[in-house]
PDB file of N, CA and C in Angstrom:
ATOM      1  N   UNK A   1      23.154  -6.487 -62.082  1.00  0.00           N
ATOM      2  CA  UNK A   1      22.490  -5.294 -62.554  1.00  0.00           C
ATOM      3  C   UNK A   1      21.910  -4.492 -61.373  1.00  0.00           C
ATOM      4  N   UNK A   2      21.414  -5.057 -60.633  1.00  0.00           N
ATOM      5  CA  UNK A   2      20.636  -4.576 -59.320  1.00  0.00           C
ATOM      6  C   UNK A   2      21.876  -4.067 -58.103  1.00  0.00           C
ATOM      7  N   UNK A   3      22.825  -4.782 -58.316  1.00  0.00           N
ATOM      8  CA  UNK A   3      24.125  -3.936 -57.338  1.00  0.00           C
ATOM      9  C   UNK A   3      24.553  -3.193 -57.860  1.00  0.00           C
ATOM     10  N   UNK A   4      24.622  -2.649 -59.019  1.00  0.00           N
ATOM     11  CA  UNK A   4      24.803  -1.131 -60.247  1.00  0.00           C
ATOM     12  C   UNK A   4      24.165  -0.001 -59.606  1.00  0.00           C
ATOM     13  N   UNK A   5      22.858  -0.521 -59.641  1.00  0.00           N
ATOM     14  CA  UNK A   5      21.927   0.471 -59.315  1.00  0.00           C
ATOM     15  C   UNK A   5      21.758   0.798 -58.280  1.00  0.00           C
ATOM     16  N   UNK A   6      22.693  -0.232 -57.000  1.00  0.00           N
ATOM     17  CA  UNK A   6      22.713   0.655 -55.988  1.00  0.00           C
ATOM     18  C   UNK A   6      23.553   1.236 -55.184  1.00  0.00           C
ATOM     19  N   UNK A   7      24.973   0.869 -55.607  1.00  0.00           N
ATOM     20  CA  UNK A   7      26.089   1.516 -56.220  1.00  0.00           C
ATOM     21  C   UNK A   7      25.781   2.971 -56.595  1.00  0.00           C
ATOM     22  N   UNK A   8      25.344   2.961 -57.913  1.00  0.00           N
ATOM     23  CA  UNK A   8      25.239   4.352 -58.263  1.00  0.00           C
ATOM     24  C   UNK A   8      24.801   5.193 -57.787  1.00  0.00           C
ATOM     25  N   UNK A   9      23.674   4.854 -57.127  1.00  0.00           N
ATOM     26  CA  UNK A   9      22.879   5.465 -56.168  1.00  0.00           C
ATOM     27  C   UNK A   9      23.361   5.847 -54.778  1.00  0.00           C
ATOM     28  N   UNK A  10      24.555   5.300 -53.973  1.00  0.00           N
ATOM     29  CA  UNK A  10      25.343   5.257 -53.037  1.00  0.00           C
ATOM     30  C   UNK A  10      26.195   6.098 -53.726  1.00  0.00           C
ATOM     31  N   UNK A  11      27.024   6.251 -54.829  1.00  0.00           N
ATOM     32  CA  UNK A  11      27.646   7.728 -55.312  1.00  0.00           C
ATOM     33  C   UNK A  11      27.023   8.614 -55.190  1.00  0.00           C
ATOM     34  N   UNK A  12      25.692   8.957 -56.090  1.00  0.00           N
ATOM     35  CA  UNK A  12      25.191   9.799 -56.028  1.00  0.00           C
ATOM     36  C   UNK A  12      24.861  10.479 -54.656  1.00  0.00           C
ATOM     37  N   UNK A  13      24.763   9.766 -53.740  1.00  0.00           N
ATOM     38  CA  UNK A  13      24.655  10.945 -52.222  1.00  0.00           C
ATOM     39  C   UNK A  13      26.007  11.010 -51.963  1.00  0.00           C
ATOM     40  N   UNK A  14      26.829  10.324 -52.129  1.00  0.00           N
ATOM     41  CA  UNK A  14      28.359  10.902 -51.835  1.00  0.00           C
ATOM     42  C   UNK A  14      28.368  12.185 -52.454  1.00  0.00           C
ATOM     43  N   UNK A  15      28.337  12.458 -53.654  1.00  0.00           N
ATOM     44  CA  UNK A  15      28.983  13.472 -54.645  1.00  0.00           C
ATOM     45  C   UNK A  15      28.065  14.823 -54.704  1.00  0.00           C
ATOM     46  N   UNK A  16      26.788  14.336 -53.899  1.00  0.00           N
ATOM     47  CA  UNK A  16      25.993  15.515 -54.001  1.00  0.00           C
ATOM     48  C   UNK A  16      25.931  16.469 -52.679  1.00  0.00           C
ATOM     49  N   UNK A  17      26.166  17.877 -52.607  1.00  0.00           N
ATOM     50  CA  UNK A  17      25.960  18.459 -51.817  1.00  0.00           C
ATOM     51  C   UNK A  17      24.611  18.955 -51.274  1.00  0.00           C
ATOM     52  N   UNK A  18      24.289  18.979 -49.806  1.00  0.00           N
ATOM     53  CA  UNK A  18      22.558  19.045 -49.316  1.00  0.00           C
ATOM     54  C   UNK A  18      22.556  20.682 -50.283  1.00  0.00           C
ATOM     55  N   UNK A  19      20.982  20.758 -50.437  1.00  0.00           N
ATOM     56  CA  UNK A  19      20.235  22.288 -50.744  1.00  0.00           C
ATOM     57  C   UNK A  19      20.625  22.403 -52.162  1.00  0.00           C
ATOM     58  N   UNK A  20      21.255  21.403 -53.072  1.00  0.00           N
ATOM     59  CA  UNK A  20      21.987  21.407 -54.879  1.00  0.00           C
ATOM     60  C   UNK A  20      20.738  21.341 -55.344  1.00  0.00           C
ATOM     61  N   UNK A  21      20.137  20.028 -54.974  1.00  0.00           N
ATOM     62  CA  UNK A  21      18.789  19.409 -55.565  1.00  0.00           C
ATOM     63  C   UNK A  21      17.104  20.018 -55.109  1.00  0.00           C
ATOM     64  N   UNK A  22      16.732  20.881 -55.827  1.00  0.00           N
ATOM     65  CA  UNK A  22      15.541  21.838 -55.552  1.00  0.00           C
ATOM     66  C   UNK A  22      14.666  20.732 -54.923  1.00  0.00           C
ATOM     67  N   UNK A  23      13.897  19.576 -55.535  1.00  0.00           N
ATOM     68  CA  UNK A  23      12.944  18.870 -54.693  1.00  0.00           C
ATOM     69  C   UNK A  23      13.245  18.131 -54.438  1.00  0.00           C
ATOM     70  N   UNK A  24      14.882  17.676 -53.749  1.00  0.00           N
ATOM     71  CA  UNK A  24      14.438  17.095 -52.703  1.00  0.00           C
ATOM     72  C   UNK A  24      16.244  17.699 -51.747  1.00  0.00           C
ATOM     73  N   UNK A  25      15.781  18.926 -51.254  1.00  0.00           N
ATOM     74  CA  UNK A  25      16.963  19.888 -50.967  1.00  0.00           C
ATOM     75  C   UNK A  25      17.238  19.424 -49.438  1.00  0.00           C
ATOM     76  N   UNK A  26      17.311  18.188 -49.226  1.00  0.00           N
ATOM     77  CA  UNK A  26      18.112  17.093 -47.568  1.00  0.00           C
ATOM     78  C   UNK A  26      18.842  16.210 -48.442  1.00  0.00           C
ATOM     79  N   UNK A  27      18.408  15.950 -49.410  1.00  0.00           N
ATOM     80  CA  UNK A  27      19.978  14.947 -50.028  1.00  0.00           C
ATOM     81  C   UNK A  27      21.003  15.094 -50.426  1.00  0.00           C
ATOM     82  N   UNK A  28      21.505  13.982 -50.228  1.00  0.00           N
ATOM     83  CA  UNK A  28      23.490  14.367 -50.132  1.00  0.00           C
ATOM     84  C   UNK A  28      24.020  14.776 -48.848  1.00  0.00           C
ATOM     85  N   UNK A  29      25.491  14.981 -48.989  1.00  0.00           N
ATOM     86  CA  UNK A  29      26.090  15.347 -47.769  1.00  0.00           C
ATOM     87  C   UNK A  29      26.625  17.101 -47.716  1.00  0.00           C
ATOM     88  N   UNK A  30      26.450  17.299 -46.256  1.00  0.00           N
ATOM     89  CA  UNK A  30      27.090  18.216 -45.706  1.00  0.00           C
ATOM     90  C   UNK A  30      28.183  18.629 -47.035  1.00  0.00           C
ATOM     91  N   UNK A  31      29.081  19.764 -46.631  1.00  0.00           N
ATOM     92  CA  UNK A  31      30.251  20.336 -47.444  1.00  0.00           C
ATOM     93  C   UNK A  31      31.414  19.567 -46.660  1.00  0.00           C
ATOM     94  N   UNK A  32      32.233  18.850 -47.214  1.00  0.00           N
ATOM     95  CA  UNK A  32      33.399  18.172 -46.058  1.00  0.00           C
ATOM     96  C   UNK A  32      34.480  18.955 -47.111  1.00  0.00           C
ATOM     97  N   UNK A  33      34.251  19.474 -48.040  1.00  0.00           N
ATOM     98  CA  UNK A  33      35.669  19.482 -48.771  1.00  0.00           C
ATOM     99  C   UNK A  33      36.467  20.853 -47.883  1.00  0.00           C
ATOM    100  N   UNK A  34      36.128  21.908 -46.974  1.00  0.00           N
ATOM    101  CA  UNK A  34      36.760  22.431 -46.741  1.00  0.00           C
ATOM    102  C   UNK A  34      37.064  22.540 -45.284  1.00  0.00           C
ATOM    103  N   UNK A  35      36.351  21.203 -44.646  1.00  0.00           N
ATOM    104  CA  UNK A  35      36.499  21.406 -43.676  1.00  0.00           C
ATOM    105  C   UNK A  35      38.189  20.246 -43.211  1.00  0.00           C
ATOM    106  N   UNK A  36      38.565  20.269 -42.111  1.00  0.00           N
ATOM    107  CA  UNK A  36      39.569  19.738 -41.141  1.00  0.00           C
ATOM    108  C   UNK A  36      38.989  18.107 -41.516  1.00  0.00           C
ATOM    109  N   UNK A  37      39.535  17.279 -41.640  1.00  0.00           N
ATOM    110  CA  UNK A  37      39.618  16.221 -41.357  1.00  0.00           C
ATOM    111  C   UNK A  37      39.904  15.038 -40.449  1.00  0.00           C
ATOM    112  N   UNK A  38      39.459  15.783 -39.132  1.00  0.00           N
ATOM    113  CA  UNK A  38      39.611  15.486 -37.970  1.00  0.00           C
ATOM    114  C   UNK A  38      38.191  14.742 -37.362  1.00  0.00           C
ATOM    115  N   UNK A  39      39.156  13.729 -36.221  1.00  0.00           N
ATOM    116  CA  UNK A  39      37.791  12.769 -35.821  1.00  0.00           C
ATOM    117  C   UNK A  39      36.536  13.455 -35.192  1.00  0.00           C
ATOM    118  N   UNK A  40      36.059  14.650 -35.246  1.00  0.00           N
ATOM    119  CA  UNK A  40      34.823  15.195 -35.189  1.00  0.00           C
ATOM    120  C   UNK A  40      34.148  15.168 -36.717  1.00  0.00           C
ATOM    121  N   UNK A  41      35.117  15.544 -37.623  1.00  0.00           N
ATOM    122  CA  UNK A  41      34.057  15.690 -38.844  1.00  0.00           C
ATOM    123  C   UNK A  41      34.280  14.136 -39.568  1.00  0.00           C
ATOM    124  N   UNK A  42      35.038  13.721 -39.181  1.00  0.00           N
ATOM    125  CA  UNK A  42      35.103  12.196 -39.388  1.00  0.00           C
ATOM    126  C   UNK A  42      33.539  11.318 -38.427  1.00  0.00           C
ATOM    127  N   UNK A  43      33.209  11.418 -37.705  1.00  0.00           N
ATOM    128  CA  UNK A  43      32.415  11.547 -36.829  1.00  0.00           C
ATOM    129  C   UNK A  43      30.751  11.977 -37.639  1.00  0.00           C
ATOM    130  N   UNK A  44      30.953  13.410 -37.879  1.00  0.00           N
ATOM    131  CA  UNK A  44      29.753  13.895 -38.096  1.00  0.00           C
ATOM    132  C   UNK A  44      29.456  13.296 -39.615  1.00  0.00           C
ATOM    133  N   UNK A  45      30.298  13.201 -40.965  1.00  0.00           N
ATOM    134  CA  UNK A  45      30.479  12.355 -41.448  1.00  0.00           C
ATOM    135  C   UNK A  45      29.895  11.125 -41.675  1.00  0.00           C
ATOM    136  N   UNK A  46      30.509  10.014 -41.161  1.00  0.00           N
ATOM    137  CA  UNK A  46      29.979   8.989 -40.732  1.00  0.00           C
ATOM    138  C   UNK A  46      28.278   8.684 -40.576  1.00  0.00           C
ATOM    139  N   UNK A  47      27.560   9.808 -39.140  1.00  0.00           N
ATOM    140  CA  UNK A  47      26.542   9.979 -39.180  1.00  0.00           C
ATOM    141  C   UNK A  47      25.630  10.227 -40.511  1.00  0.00           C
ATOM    142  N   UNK A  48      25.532  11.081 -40.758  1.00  0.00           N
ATOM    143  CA  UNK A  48      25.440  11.658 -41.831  1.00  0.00           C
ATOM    144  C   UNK A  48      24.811  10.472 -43.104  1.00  0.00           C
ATOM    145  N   UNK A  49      26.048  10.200 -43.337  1.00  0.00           N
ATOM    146  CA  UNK A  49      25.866   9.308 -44.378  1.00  0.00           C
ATOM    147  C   UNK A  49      25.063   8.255 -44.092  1.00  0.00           C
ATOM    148  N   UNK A  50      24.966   7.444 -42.640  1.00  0.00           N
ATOM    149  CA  UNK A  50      24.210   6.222 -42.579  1.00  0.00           C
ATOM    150  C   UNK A  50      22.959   6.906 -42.409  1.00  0.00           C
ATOM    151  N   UNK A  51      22.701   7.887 -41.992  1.00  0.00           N
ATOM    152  CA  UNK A  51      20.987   8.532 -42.328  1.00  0.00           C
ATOM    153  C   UNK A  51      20.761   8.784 -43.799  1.00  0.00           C
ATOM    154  N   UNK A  52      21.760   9.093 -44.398  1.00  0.00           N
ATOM    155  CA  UNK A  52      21.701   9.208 -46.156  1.00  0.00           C
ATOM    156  C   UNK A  52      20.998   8.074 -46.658  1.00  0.00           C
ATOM    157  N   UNK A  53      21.747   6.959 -46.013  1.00  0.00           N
ATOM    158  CA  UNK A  53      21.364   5.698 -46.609  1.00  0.00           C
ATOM    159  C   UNK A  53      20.594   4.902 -46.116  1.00  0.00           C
ATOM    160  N   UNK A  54      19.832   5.051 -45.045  1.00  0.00           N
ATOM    161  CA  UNK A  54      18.997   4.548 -44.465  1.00  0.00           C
ATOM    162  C   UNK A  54      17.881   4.910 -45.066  1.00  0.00           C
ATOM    163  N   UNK A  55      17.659   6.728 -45.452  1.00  0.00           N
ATOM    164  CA  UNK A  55      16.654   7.309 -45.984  1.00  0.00           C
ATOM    165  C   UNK A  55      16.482   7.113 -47.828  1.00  0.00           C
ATOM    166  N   UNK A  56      17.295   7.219 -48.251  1.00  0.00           N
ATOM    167  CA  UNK A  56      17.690   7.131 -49.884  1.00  0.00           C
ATOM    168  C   UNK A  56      18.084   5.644 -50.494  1.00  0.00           C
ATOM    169  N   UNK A  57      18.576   5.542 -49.799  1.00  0.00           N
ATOM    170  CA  UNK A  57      18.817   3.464 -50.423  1.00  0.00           C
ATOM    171  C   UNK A  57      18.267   2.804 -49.457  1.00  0.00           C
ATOM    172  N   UNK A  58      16.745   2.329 -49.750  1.00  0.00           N
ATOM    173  CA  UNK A  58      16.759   1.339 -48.715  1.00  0.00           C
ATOM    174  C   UNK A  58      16.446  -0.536 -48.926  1.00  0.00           C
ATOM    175  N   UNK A  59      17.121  -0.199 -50.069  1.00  0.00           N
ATOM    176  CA  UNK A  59      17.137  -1.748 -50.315  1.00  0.00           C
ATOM    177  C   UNK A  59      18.628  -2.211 -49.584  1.00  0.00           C
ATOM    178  N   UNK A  60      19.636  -1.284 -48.841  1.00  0.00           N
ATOM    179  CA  UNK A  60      20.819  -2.047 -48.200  1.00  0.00           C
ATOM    180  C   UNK A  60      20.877  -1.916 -46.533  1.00  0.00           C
ATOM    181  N   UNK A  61      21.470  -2.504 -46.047  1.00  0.00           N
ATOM    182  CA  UNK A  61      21.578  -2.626 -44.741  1.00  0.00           C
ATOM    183  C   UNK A  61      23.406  -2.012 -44.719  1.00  0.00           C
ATOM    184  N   UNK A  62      23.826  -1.175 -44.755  1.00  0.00           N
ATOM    185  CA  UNK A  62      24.959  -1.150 -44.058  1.00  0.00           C
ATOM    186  C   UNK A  62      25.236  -1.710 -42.986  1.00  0.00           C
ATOM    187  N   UNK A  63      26.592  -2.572 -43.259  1.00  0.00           N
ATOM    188  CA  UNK A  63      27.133  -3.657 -42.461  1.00  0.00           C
ATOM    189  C   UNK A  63      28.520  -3.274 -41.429  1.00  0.00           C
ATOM    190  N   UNK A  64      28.895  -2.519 -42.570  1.00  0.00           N
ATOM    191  CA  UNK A  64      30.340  -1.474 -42.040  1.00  0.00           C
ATOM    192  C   UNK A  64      30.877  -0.620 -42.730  1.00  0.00           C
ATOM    193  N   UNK A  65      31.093   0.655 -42.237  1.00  0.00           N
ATOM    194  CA  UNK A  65      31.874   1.681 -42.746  1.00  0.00           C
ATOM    195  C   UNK A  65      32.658   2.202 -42.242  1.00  0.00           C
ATOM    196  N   UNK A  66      33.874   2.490 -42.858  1.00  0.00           N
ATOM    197  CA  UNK A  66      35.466   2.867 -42.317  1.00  0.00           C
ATOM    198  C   UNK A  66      35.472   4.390 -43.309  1.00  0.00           C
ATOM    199  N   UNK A  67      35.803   5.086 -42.418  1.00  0.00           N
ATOM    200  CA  UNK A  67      36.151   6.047 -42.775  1.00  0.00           C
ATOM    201  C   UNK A  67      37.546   6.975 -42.474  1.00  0.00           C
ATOM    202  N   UNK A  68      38.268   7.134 -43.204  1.00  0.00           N
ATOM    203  CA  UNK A  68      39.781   7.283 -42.775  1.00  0.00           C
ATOM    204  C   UNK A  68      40.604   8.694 -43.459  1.00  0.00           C
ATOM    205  N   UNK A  69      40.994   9.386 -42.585  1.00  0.00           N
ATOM    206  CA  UNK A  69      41.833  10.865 -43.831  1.00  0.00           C
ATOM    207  C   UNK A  69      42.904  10.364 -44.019  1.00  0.00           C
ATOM    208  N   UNK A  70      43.159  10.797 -45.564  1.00  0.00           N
ATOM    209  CA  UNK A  70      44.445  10.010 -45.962  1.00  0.00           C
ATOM    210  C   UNK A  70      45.502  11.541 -45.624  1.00  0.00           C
ATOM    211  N   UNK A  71      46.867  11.145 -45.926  1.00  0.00           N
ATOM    212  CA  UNK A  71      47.877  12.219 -45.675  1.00  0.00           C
ATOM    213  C   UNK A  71      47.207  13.509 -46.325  1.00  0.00           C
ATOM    214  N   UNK A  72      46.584  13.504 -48.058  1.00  0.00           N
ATOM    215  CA  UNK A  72      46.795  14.308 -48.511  1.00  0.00           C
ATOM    216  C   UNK A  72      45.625  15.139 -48.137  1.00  0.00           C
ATOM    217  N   UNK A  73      44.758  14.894 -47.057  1.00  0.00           N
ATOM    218  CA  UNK A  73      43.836  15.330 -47.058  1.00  0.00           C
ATOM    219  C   UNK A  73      42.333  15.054 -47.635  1.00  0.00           C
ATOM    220  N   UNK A  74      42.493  14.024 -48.530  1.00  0.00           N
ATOM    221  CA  UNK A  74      41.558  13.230 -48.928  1.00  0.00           C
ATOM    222  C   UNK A  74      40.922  12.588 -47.740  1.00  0.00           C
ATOM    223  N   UNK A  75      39.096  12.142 -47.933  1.00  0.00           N
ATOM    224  CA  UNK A  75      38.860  11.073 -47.092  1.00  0.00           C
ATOM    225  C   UNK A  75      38.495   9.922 -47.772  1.00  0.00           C
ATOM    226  N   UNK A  76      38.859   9.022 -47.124  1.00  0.00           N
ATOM    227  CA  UNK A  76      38.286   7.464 -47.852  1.00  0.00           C
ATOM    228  C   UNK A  76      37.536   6.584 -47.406  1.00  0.00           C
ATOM    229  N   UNK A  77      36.631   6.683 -48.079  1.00  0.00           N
ATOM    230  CA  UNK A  77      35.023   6.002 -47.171  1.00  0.00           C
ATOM    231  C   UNK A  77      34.649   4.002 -47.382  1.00  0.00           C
ATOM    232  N   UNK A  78      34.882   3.596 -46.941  1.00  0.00           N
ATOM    233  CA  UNK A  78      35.002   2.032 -47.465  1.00  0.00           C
ATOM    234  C   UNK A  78      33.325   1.379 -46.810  1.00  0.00           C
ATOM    235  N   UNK A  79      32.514   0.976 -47.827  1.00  0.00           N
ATOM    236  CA  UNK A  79      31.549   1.012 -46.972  1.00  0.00           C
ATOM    237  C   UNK A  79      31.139  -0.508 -47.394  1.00  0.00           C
ATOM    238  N   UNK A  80      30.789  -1.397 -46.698  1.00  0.00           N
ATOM    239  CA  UNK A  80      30.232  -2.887 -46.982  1.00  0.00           C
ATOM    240  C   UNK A  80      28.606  -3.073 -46.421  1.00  0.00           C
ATOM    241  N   UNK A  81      27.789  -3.231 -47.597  1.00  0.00           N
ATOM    242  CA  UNK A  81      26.716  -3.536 -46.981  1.00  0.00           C
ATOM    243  C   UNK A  81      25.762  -4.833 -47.699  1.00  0.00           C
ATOM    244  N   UNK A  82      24.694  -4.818 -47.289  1.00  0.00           N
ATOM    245  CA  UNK A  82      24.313  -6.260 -47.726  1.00  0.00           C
ATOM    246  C   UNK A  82      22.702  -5.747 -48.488  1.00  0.00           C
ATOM    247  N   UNK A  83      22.575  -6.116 -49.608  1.00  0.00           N
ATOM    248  CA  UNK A  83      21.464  -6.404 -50.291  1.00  0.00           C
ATOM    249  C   UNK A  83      19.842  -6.784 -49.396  1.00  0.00           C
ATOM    250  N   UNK A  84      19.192  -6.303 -49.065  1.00  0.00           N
ATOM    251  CA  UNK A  84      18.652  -7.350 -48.571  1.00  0.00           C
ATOM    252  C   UNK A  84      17.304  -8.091 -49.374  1.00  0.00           C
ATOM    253  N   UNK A  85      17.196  -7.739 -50.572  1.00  0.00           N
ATOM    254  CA  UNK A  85      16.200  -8.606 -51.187  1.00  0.00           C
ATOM    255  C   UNK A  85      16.868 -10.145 -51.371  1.00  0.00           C
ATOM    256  N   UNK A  86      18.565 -10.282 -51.772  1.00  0.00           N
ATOM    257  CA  UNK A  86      19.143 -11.161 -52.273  1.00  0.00           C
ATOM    258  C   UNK A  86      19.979 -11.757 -51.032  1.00  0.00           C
ATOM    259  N   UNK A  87      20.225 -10.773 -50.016  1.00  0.00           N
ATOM    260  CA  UNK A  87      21.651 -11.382 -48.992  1.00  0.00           C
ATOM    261  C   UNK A  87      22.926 -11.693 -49.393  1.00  0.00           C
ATOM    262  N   UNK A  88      23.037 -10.842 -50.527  1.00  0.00           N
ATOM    263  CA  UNK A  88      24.306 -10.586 -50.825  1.00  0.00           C
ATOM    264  C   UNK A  88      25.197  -9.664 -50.392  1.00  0.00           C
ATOM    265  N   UNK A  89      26.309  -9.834 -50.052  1.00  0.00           N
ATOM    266  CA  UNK A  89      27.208  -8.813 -49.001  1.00  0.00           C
ATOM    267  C   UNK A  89      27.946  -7.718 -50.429  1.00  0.00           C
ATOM    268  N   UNK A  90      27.657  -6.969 -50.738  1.00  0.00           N
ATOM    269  CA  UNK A  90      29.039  -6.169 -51.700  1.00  0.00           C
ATOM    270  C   UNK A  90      29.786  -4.984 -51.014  1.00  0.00           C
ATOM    271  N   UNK A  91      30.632  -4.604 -51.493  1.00  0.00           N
ATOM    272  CA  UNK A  91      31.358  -3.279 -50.763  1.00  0.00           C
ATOM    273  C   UNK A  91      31.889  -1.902 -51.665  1.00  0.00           C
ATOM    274  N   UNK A  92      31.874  -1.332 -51.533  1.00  0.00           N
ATOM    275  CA  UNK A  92      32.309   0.257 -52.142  1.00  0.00           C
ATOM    276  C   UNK A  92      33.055   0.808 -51.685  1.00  0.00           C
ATOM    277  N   UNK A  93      34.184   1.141 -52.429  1.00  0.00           N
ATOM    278  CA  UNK A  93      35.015   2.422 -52.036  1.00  0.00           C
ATOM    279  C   UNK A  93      34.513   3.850 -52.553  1.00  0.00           C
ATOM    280  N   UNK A  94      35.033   4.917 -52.009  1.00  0.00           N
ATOM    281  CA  UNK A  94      34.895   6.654 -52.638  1.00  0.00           C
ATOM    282  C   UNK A  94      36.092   6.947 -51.607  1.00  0.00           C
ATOM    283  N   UNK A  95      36.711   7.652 -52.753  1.00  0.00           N
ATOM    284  CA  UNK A  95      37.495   9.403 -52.173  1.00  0.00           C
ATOM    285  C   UNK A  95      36.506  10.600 -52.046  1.00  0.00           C
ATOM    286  N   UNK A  96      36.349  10.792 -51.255  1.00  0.00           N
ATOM    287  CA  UNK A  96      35.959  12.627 -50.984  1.00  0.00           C
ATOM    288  C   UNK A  96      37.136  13.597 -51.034  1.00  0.00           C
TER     289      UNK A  96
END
Protein backbone atom coordinates (compact mmCIF):
# COMPACT_ATOMS: atom_id res chain seq x y z
CA UNK A 1 0.00 0.00 0.00
CA UNK A 2 2.78 2.40 0.98
CA UNK A 3 4.77 1.68 -2.49
CA UNK A 4 1.27 2.85 -4.28
CA UNK A 5 1.52 5.87 -2.69
CA UNK A 6 4.73 6.51 -3.71
CA UNK A 7 4.52 5.44 -7.03
CA UNK A 8 1.74 7.65 -7.58
CA UNK A 9 3.28 10.32 -6.28
CA UNK A 10 6.52 9.73 -8.53
CA UNK A 11 3.84 9.98 -11.59
CA UNK A 12 2.42 12.73 -10.48
CA UNK A 13 5.73 14.96 -10.89
CA UNK A 14 6.38 13.14 -14.08
CA UNK A 15 3.04 14.18 -15.70
CA UNK A 16 2.89 17.54 -14.22
CA UNK A 17 4.20 20.55 -15.86
CA UNK A 18 6.19 23.43 -13.43
CA UNK A 19 3.78 26.88 -12.97
CA UNK A 20 0.17 24.17 -13.71
CA UNK A 21 -0.18 23.97 -9.90
CA UNK A 22 -1.06 27.62 -8.35
CA UNK A 23 0.37 26.74 -4.68
CA UNK A 24 2.87 25.06 -5.21
CA UNK A 25 3.97 26.52 -8.93
CA UNK A 26 8.07 24.56 -8.75
CA UNK A 27 6.42 21.20 -9.08
CA UNK A 28 6.73 18.91 -11.79
CA UNK A 29 8.93 19.02 -14.70
CA UNK A 30 10.22 21.42 -17.17
CA UNK A 31 8.21 21.08 -20.83
CA UNK A 32 10.35 18.08 -22.53
CA UNK A 33 7.56 17.27 -24.94
CA UNK A 34 8.80 19.67 -27.53
CA UNK A 35 12.00 19.79 -27.02
CA UNK A 36 15.11 17.54 -29.00
CA UNK A 37 15.85 14.58 -27.24
CA UNK A 38 19.30 14.89 -27.12
CA UNK A 39 21.96 14.16 -24.34
CA UNK A 40 21.70 17.82 -23.07
CA UNK A 41 18.00 17.64 -22.39
CA UNK A 42 18.49 14.10 -21.47
CA UNK A 43 20.92 15.62 -19.03
CA UNK A 44 18.88 18.56 -17.84
CA UNK A 45 16.13 16.03 -17.42
CA UNK A 46 17.68 13.72 -15.34
CA UNK A 47 18.65 16.70 -13.01
CA UNK A 48 15.58 17.92 -12.72
CA UNK A 49 13.79 15.10 -11.70
CA UNK A 50 16.23 13.90 -8.84
CA UNK A 51 15.61 17.49 -7.27
CA UNK A 52 11.80 16.66 -7.94
CA UNK A 53 12.29 13.84 -5.83
CA UNK A 54 14.48 14.67 -3.38
CA UNK A 55 12.11 17.72 -2.65
CA UNK A 56 8.48 16.00 -3.16
CA UNK A 57 9.03 12.28 -2.22
CA UNK A 58 11.09 12.04 0.50
CA UNK A 59 10.41 8.90 1.86
CA UNK A 60 12.79 7.35 -1.31
CA UNK A 61 16.33 7.41 -1.93
CA UNK A 62 16.84 7.08 -5.63
CA UNK A 63 19.20 4.35 -6.34
CA UNK A 64 19.26 4.62 -10.24
CA UNK A 65 17.85 6.24 -13.10
CA UNK A 66 18.20 5.50 -16.82
CA UNK A 67 16.96 7.63 -18.99
CA UNK A 68 16.90 6.80 -22.73
CA UNK A 69 15.07 8.41 -26.23
CA UNK A 70 13.45 5.81 -27.87
CA UNK A 71 13.38 5.95 -31.96
CA UNK A 72 10.02 7.45 -31.88
CA UNK A 73 10.92 10.18 -29.97
CA UNK A 74 9.52 9.12 -26.81
CA UNK A 75 11.67 9.22 -23.54
CA UNK A 76 11.86 6.35 -21.15
CA UNK A 77 12.67 6.99 -17.66
CA UNK A 78 13.45 3.67 -15.60
CA UNK A 79 13.94 4.73 -12.16
CA UNK A 80 14.88 2.20 -9.05
CA UNK A 81 14.80 3.46 -5.70
CA UNK A 82 14.64 2.25 -2.20
CA UNK A 83 12.00 2.89 0.51
CA UNK A 84 13.70 4.01 3.27
CA UNK A 85 11.34 3.53 6.21
CA UNK A 86 11.20 -0.35 5.07
CA UNK A 87 14.60 -0.93 2.78
CA UNK A 88 12.82 -2.12 0.24
CA UNK A 89 14.31 -1.65 -3.29
CA UNK A 90 11.14 -1.14 -6.00
CA UNK A 91 11.44 0.30 -9.53
CA UNK A 92 9.23 2.34 -12.04
CA UNK A 93 8.95 2.77 -15.47
CA UNK A 94 7.23 6.13 -17.47
CA UNK A 95 7.13 7.18 -21.13
CA UNK A 96 7.30 10.92 -21.54
Amino acid sequence: MYQISIDENISRILKTTKFTKRLRPDFGLERYIDKRADLPTILDLKRELLEQLNRYEPRINPTKLTITASQKGFVDIDLEYEILESGVVARIYYTL
